[in-house]
C-alpha atoms as a PDB file:
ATOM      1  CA  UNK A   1     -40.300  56.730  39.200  1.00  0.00           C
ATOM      2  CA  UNK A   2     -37.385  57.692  37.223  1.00  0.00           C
ATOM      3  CA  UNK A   3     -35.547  54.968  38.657  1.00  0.00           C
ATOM      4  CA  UNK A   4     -38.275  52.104  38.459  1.00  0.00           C
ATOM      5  CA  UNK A   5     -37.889  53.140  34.453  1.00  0.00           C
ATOM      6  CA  UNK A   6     -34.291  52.780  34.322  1.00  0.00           C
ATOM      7  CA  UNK A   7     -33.929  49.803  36.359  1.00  0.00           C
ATOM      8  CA  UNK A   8     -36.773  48.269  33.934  1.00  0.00           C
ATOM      9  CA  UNK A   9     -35.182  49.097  30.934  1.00  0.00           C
ATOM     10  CA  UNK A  10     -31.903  47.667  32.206  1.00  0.00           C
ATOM     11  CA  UNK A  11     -33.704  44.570  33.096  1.00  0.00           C
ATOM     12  CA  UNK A  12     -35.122  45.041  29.404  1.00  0.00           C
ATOM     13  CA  UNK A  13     -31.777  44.883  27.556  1.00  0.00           C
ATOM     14  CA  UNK A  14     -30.751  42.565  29.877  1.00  0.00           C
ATOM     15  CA  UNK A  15     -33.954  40.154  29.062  1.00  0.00           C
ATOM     16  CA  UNK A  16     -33.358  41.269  25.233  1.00  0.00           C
ATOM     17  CA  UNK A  17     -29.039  40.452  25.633  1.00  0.00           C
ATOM     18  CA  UNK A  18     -29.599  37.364  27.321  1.00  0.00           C
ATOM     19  CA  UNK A  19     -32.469  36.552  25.061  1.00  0.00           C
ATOM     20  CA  UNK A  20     -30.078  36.665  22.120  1.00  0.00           C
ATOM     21  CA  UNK A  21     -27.514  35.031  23.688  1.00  0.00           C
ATOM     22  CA  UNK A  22     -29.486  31.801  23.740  1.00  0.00           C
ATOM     23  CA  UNK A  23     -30.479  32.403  20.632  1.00  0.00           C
ATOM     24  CA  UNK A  24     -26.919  32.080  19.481  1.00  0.00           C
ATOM     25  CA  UNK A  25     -25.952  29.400  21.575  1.00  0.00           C
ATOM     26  CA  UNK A  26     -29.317  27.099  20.027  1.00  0.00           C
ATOM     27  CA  UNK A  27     -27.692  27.763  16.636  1.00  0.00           C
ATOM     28  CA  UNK A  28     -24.467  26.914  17.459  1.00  0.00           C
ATOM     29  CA  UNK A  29     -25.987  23.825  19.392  1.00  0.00           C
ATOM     30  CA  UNK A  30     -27.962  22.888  16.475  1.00  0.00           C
ATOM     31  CA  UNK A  31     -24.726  23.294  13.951  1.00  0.00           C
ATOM     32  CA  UNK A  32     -22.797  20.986  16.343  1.00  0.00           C
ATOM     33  CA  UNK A  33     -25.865  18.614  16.515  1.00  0.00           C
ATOM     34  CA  UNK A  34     -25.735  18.702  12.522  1.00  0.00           C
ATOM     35  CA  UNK A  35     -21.947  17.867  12.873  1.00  0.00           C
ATOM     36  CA  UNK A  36     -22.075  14.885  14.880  1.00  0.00           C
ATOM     37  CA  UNK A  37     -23.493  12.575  12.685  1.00  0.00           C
ATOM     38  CA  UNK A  38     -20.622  13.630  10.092  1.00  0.00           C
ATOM     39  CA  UNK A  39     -18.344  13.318  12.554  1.00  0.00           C
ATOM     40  CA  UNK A  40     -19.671  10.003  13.520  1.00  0.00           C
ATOM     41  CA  UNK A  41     -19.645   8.388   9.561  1.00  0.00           C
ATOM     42  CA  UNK A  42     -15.868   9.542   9.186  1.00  0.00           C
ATOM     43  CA  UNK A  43     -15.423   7.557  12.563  1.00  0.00           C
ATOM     44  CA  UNK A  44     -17.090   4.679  11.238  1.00  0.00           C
ATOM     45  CA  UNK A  45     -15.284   4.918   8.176  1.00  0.00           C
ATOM     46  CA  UNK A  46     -11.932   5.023   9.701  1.00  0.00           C
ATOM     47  CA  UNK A  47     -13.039   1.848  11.751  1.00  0.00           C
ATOM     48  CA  UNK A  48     -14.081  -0.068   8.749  1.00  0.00           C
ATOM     49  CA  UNK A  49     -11.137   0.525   7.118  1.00  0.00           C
ATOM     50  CA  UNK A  50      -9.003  -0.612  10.788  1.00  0.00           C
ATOM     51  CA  UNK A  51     -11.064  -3.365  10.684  1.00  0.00           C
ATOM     52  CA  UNK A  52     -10.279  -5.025   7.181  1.00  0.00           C
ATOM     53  CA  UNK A  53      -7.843  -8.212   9.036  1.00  0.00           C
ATOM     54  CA  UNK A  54      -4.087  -8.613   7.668  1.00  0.00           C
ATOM     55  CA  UNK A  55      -5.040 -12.020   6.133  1.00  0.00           C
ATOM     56  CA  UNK A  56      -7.679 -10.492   3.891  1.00  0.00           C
ATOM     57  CA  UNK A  57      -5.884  -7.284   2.964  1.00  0.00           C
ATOM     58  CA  UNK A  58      -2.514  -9.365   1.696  1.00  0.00           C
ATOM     59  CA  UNK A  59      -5.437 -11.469  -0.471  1.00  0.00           C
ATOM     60  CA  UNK A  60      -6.727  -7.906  -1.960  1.00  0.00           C
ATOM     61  CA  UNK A  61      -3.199  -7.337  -3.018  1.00  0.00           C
ATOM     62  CA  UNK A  62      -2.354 -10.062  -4.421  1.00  0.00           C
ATOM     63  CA  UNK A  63      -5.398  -9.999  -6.465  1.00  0.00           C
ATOM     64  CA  UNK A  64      -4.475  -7.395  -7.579  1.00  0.00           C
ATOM     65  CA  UNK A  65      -0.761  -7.970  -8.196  1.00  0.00           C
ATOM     66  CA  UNK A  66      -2.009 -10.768 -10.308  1.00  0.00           C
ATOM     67  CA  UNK A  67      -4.058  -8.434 -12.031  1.00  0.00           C
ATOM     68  CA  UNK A  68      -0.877  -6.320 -13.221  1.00  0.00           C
ATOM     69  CA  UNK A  69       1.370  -9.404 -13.542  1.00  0.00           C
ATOM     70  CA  UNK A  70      -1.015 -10.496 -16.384  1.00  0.00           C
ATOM     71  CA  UNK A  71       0.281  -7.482 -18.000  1.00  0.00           C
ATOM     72  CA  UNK A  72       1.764  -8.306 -21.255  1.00  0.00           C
ATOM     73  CA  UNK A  73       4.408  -6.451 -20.151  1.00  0.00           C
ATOM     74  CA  UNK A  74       5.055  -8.200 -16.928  1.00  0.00           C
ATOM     75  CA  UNK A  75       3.511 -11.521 -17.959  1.00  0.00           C
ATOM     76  CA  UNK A  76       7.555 -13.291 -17.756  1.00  0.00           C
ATOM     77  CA  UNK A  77       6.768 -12.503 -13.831  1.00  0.00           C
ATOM     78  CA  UNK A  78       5.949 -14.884 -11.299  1.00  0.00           C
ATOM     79  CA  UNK A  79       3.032 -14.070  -9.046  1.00  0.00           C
ATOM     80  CA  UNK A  80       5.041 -12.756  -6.103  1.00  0.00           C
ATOM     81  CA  UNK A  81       6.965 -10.474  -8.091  1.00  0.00           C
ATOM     82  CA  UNK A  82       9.293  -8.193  -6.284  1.00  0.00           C
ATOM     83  CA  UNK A  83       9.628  -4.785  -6.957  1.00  0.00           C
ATOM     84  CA  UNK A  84      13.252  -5.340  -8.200  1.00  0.00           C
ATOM     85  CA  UNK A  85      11.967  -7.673 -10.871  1.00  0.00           C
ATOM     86  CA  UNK A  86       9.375  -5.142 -11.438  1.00  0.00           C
ATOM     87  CA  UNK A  87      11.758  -2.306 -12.033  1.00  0.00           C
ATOM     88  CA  UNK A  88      14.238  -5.069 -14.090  1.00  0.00           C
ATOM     89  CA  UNK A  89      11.303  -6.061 -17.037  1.00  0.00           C
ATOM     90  CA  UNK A  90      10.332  -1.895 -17.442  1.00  0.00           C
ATOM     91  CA  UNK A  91      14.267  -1.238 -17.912  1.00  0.00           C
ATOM     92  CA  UNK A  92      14.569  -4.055 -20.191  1.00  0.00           C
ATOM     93  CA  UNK A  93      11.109  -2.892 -22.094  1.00  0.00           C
ATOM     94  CA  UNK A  94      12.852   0.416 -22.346  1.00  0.00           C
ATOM     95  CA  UNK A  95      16.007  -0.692 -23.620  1.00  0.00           C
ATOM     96  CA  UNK A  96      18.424   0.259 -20.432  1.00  0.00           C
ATOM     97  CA  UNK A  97      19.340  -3.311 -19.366  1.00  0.00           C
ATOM     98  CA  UNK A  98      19.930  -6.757 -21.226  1.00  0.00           C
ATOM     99  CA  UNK A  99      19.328 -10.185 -20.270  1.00  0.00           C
ATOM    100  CA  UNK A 100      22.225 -12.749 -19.928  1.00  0.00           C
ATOM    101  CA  UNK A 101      21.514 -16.006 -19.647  1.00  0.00           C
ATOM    102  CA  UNK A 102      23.631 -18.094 -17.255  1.00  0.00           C
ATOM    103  CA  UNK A 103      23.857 -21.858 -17.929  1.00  0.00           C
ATOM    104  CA  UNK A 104      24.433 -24.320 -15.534  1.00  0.00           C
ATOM    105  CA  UNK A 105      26.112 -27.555 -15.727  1.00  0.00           C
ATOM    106  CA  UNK A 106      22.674 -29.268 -15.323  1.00  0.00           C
ATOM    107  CA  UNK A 107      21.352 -27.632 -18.318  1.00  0.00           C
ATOM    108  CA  UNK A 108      19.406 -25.257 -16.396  1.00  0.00           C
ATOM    109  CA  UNK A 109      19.165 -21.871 -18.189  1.00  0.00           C
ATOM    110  CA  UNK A 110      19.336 -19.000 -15.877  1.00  0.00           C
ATOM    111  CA  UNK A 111      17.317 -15.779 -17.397  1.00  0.00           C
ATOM    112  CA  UNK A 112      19.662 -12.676 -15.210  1.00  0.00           C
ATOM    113  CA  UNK A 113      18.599  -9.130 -15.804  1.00  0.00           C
ATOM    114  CA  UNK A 114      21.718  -6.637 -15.843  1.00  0.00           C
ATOM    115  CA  UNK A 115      22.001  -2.823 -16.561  1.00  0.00           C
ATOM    116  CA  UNK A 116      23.805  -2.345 -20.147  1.00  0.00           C
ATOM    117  CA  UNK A 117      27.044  -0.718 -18.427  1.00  0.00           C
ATOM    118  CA  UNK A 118      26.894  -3.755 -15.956  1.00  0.00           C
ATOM    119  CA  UNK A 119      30.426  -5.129 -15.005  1.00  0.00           C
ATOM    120  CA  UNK A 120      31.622  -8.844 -14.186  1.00  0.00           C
ATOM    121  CA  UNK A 121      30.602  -8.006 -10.545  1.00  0.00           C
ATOM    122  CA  UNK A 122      27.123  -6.568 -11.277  1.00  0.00           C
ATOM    123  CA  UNK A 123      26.174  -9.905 -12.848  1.00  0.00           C
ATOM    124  CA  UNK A 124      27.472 -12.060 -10.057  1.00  0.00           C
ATOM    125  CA  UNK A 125      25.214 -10.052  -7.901  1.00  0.00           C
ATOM    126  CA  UNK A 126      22.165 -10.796  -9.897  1.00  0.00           C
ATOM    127  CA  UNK A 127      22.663 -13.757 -10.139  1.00  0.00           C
ATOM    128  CA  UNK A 128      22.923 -14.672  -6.351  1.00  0.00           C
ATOM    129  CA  UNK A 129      19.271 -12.589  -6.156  1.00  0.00           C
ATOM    130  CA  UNK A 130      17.994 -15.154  -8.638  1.00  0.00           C
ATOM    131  CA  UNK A 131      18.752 -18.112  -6.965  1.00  0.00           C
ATOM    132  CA  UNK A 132      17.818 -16.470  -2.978  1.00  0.00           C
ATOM    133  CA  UNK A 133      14.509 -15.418  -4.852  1.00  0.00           C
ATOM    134  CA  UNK A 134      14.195 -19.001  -6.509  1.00  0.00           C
ATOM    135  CA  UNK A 135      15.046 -20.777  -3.137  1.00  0.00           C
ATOM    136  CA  UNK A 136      12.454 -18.486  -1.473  1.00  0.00           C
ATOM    137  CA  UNK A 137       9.929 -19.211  -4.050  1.00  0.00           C
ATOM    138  CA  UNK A 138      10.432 -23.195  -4.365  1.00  0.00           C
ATOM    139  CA  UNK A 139      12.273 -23.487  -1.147  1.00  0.00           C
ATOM    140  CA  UNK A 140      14.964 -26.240  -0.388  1.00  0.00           C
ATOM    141  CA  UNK A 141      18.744 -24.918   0.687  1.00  0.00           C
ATOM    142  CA  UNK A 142      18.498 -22.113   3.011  1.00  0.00           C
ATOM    143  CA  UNK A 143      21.600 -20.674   2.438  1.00  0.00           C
ATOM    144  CA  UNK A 144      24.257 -20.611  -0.170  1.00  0.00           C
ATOM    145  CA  UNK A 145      27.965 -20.036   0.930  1.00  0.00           C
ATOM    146  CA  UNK A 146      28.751 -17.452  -2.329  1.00  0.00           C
ATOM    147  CA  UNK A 147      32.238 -17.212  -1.068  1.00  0.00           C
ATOM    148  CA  UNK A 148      32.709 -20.990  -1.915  1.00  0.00           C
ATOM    149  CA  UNK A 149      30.215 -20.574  -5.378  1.00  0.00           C
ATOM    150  CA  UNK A 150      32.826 -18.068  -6.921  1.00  0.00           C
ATOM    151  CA  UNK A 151      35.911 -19.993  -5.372  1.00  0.00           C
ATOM    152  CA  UNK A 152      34.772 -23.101  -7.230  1.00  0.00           C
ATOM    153  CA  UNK A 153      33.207 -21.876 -10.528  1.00  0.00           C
ATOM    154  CA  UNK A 154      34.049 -19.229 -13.303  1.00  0.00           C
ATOM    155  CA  UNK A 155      31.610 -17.626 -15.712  1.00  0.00           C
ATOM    156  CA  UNK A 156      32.784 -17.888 -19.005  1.00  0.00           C
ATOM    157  CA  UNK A 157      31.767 -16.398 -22.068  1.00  0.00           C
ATOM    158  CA  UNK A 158      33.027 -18.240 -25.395  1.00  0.00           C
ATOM    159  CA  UNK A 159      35.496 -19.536 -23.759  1.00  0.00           C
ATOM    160  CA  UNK A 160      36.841 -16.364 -21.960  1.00  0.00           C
ATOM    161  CA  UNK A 161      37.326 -16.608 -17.657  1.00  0.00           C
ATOM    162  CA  UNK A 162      35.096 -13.449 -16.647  1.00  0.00           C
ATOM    163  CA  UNK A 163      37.677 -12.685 -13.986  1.00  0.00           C
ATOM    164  CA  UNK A 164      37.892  -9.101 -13.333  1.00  0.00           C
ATOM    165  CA  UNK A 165      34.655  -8.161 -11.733  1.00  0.00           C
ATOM    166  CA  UNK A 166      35.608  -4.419 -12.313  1.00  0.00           C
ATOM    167  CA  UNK A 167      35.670  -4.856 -16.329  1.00  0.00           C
ATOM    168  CA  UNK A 168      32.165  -4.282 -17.885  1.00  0.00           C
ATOM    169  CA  UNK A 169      30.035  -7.085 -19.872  1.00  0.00           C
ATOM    170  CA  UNK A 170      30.370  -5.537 -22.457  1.00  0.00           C
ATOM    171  CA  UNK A 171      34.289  -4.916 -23.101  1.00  0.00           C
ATOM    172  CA  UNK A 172      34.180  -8.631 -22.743  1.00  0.00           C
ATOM    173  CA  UNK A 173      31.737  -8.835 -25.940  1.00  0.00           C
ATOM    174  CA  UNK A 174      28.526  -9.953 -24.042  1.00  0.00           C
ATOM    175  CA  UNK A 175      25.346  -8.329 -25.116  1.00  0.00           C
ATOM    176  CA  UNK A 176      21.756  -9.218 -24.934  1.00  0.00           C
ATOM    177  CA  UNK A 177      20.664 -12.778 -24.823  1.00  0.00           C
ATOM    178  CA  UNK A 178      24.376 -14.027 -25.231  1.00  0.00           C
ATOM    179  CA  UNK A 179      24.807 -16.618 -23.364  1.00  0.00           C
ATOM    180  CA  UNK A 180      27.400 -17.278 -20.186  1.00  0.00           C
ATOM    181  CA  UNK A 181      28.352 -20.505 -18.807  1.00  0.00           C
ATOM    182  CA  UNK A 182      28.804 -21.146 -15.176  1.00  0.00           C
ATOM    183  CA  UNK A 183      32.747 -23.779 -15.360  1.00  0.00           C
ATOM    184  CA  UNK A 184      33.926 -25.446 -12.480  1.00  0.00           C
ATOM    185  CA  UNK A 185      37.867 -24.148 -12.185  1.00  0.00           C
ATOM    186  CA  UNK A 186      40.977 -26.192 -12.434  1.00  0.00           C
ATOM    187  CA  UNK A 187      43.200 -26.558  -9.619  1.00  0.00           C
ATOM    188  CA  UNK A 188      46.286 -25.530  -9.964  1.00  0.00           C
ATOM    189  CA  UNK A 189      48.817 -27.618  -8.477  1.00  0.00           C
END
């Protein structure tokens, strides 16, 4: 009889440890089960945000670029402003670069942004990203041999040949809004 007892009251704590086993396991069933549908929104999210196309998301930006460029800060920008010309107006708003403006032989006035400890070479390199922006922009020549540009043409600043690209703009006298003209050179024969 002894042993009928025991064996019962093993196969009571077993009932009783298995019992509250399954117990567990519904609660952890029913915490997954209240997980899912989280899970299952974040997916959702993460597929509605995969599923915005290229096309539109470029138009979102450039809303909003226009947004910024409106700016009376950055109002002097054109709509597909570069982050160069971005960076060039806030330096120039802040006092750490000056504007030169480079005239050409048609008349056309150049506006190029320069650092204030810019040298002769500094310019020259603005000025080719103006016109590769400006081609970009309004297309027409693809590419501009630069080599033959500074060959053929000086800049020249009250009548001074900027030749040294190492000297700085401003040992040469040129400070904001002077103006720099763009000379075809003389042969010498």
């Amino acid at each position: 009889m002894m042993g009928e007892e025991t064996q019962s009251l093993h196969l009571d704590k077993g009932l009783s440890v298995k019992e509250e086993e399954l117990g567990q396991a519904e609660g952890k069933m029913s915490q997954v089960e209240d997980a899912q549908p989280e899970e299952v929104e974040e997916e959702d999210e993460e597929e509605d945000e995969e599923a915005l196309p290229h096309s539109e998301f470029l138009d979102i930006f450039e809303e909003g670029l226009a947004r910024l460029v409106q700016d009376p800060l950055l109002c002097d920008l054109p709509i597909q402003v570069t982050l160069e010309e971005v960076n060039s107006q806030v330096a120039l708003e802040y006092g750490q670069a000056m504007t030169v403006r480079v005239c050409k032989a048609d008349g056309e006035v150049m506006p190029i942004v320069v650092v204030q400890n810019a040298m002769v070479l500094d310019l020259k390199k603005a000025i080719q990203r103006f016109m590769e922006l400006k081609q970009q922009r309004e297309g027409g020549v693809k590419h501009v041999s630069w080599r033959y540009v500074w060959r053929t043409f000086h800049l020249v600043f009250q009548g001074e040949k900027l030749d040294d690209d190492k000297m700085k703009l401003k040992d040469y006298g040129i400070r904001n809004r002077d103006e720099v003209t763009f000379m075809k050179r003389l042969r010498k024969k």
